[in-house]
C-alpha atoms as a PDB file:
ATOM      1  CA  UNK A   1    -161.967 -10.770 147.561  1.00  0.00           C
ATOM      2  CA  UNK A   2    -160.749  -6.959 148.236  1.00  0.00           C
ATOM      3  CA  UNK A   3    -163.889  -5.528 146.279  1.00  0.00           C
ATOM      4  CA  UNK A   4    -165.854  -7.225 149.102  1.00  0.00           C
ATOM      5  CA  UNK A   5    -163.531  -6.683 151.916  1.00  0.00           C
ATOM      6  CA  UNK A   6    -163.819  -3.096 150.709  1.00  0.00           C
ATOM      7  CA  UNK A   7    -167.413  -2.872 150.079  1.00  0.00           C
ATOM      8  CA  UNK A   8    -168.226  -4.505 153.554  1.00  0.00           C
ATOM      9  CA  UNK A   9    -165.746  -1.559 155.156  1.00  0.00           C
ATOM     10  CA  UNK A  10    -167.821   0.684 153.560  1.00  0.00           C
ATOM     11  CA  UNK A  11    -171.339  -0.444 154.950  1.00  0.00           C
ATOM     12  CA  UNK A  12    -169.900  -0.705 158.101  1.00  0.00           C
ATOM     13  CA  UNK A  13    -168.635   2.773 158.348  1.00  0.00           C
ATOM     14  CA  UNK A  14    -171.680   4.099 156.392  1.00  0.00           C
ATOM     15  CA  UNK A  15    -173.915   2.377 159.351  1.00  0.00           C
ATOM     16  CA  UNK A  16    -171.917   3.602 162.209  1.00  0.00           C
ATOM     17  CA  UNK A  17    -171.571   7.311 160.818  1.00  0.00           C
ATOM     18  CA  UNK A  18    -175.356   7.306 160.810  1.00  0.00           C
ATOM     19  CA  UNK A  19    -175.941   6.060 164.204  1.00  0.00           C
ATOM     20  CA  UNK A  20    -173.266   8.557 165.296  1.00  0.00           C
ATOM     21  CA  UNK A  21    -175.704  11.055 164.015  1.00  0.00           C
ATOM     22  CA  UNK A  22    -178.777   9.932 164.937  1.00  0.00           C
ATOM     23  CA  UNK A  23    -177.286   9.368 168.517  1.00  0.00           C
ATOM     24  CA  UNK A  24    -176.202  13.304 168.894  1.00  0.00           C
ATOM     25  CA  UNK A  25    -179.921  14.744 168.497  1.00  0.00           C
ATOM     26  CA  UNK A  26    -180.975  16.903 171.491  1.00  0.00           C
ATOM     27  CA  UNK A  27    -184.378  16.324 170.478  1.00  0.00           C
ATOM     28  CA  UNK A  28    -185.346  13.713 173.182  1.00  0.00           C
ATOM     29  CA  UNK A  29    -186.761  13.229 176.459  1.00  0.00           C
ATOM     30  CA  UNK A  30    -183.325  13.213 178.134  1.00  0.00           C
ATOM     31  CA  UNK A  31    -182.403  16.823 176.783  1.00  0.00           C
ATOM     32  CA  UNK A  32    -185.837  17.799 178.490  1.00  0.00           C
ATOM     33  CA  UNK A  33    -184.517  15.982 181.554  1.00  0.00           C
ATOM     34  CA  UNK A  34    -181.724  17.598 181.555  1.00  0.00           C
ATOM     35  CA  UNK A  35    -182.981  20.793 181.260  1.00  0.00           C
ATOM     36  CA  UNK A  36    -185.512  20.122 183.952  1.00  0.00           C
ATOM     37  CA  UNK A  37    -182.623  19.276 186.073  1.00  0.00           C
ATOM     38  CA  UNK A  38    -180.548  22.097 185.728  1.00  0.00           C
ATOM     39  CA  UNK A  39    -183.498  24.597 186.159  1.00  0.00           C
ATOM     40  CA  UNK A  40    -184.153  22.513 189.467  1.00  0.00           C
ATOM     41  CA  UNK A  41    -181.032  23.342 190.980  1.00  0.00           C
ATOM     42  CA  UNK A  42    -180.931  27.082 189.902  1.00  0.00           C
ATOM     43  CA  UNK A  43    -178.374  26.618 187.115  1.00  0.00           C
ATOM     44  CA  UNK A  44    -180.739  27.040 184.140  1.00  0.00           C
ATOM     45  CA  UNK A  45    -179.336  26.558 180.242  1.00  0.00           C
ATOM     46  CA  UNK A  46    -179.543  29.657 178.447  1.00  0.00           C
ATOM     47  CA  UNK A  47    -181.960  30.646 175.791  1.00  0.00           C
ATOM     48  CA  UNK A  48    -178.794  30.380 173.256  1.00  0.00           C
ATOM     49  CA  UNK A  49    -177.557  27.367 174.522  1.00  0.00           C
ATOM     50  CA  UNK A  50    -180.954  25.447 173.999  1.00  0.00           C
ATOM     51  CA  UNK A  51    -181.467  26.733 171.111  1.00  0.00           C
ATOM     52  CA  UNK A  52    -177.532  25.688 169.702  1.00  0.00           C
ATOM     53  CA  UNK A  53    -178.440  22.175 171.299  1.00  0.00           C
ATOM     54  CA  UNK A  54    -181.707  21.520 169.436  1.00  0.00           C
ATOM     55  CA  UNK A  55    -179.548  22.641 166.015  1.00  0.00           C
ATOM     56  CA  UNK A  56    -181.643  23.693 162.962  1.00  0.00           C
ATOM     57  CA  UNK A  57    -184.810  21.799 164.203  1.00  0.00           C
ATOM     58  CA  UNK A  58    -186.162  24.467 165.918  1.00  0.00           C
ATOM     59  CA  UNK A  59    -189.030  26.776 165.784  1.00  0.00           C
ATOM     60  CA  UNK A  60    -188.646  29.976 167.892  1.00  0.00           C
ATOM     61  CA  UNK A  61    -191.994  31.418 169.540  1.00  0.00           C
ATOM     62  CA  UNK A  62    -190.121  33.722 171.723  1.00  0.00           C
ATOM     63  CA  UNK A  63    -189.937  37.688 171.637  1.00  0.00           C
ATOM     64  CA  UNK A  64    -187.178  39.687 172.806  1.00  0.00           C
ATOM     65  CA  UNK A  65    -187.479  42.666 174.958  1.00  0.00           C
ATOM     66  CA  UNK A  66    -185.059  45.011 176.014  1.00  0.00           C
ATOM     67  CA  UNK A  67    -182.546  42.184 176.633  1.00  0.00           C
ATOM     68  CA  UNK A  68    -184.899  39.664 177.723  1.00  0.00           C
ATOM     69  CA  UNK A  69    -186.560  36.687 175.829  1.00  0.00           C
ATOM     70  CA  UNK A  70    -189.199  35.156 176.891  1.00  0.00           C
ATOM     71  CA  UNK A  71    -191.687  32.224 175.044  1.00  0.00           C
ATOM     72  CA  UNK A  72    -191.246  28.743 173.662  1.00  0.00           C
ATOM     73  CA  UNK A  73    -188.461  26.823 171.382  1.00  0.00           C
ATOM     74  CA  UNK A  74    -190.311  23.689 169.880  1.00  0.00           C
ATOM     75  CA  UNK A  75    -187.704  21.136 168.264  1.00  0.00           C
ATOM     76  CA  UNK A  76    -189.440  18.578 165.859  1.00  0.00           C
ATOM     77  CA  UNK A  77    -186.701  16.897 164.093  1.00  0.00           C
ATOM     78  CA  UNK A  78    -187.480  17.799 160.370  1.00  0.00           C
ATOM     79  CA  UNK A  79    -188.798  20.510 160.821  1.00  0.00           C
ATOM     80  CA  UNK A  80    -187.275  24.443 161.312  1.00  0.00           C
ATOM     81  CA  UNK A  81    -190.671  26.429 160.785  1.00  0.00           C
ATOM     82  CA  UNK A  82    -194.105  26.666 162.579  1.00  0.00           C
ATOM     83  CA  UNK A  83    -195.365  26.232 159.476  1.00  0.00           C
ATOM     84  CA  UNK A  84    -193.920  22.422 158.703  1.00  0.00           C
ATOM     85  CA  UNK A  85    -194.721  21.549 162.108  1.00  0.00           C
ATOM     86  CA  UNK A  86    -198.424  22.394 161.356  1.00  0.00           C
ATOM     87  CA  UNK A  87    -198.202  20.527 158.288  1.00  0.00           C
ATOM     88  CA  UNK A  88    -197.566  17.235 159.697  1.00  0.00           C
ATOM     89  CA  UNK A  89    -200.184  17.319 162.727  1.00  0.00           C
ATOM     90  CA  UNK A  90    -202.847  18.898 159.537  1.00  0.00           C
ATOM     91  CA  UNK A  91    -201.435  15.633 157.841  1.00  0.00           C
ATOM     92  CA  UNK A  92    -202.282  13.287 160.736  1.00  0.00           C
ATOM     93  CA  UNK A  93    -198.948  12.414 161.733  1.00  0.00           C
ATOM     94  CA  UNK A  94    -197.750  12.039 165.192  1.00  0.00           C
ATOM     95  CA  UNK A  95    -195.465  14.701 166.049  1.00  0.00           C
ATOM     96  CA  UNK A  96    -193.033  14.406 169.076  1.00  0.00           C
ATOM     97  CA  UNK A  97    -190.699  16.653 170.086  1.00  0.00           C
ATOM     98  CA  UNK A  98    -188.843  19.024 173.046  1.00  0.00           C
ATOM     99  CA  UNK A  99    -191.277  21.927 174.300  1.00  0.00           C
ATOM    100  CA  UNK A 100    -189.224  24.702 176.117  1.00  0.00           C
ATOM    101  CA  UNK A 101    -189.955  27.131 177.945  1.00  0.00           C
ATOM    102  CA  UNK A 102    -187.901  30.288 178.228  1.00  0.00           C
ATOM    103  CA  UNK A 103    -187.985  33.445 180.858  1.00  0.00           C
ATOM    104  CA  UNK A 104    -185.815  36.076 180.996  1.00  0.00           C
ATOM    105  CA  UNK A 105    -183.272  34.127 178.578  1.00  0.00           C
ATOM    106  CA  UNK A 106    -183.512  31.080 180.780  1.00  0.00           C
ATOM    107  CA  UNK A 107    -184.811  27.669 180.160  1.00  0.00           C
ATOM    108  CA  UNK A 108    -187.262  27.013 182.973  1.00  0.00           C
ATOM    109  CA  UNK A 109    -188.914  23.737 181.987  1.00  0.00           C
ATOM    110  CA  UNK A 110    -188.759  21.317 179.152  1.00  0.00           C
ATOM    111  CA  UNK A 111    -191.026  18.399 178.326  1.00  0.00           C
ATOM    112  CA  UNK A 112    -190.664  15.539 175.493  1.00  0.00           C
ATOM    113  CA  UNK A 113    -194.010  14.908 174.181  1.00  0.00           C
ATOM    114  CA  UNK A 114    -196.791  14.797 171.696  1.00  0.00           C
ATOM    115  CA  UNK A 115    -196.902  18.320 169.810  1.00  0.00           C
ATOM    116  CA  UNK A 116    -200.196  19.772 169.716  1.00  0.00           C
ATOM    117  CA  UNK A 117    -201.359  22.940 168.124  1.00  0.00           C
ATOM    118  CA  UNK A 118    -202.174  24.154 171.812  1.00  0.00           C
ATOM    119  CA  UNK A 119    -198.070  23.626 171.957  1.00  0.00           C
ATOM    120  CA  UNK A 120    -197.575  26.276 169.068  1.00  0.00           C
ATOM    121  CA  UNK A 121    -199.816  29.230 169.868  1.00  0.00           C
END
């Protein structure tokens, strides 16, 4: 009776540690929302702060300039390059993901959607 007491414990906390993870993702249309939001009121997220949000999911098509970076951040979960984002669209998945757009080390829009190639040039 413990042995399944115990294994039963275990599922349960195995379950709720992964929706605890899943749940913590920036990668979603309310993190685009968000950052939609705060750019709408003049109180953009910074460049480092999106890019700490989205975590390791991120590829960076931005360039830095005398202090100032300027491009896109695309966060696919899965996938940290250019190059593995490619992959999957070549492959025929469906990619979704945050597209974010940054001047002058600000986040001025953000957008959930469909990834495209258009998205990583």
């Amino acid at each position: 009776m413990k042995k399944i007491v115990s294994m039963v414990l275990v599922c349960v906390l195995l379950v709720g540690s992964m929706l605890a993870l899943t749940s913590c993702s920036n990668i979603s249309e309310s993190y685009a929302e968000k950052i939609n939001k705060a750019a709408e009121k003049g109180e953009h997220l910074t460049y480092s702060e999106v890019k700490e949000d989205l975590g390791d999911d991120v590829a960076d098509i931005t360039i830095s300039l005398l202090g100032s970076t300027n491009g896109v951040l695309v966060a696919v979960k899965g996938c940290s390059t250019l190059d593995e984002i490619k992959e999957k669209i070549d492959n025929g998945d469906t990619v979704k993901g945050v597209v974010v757009t940054i001047l002058n080390n600000k986040a001025t829009k953000a957008a959930y959607k469909e990834i495209t190639e258009d998205d990583l040039k």
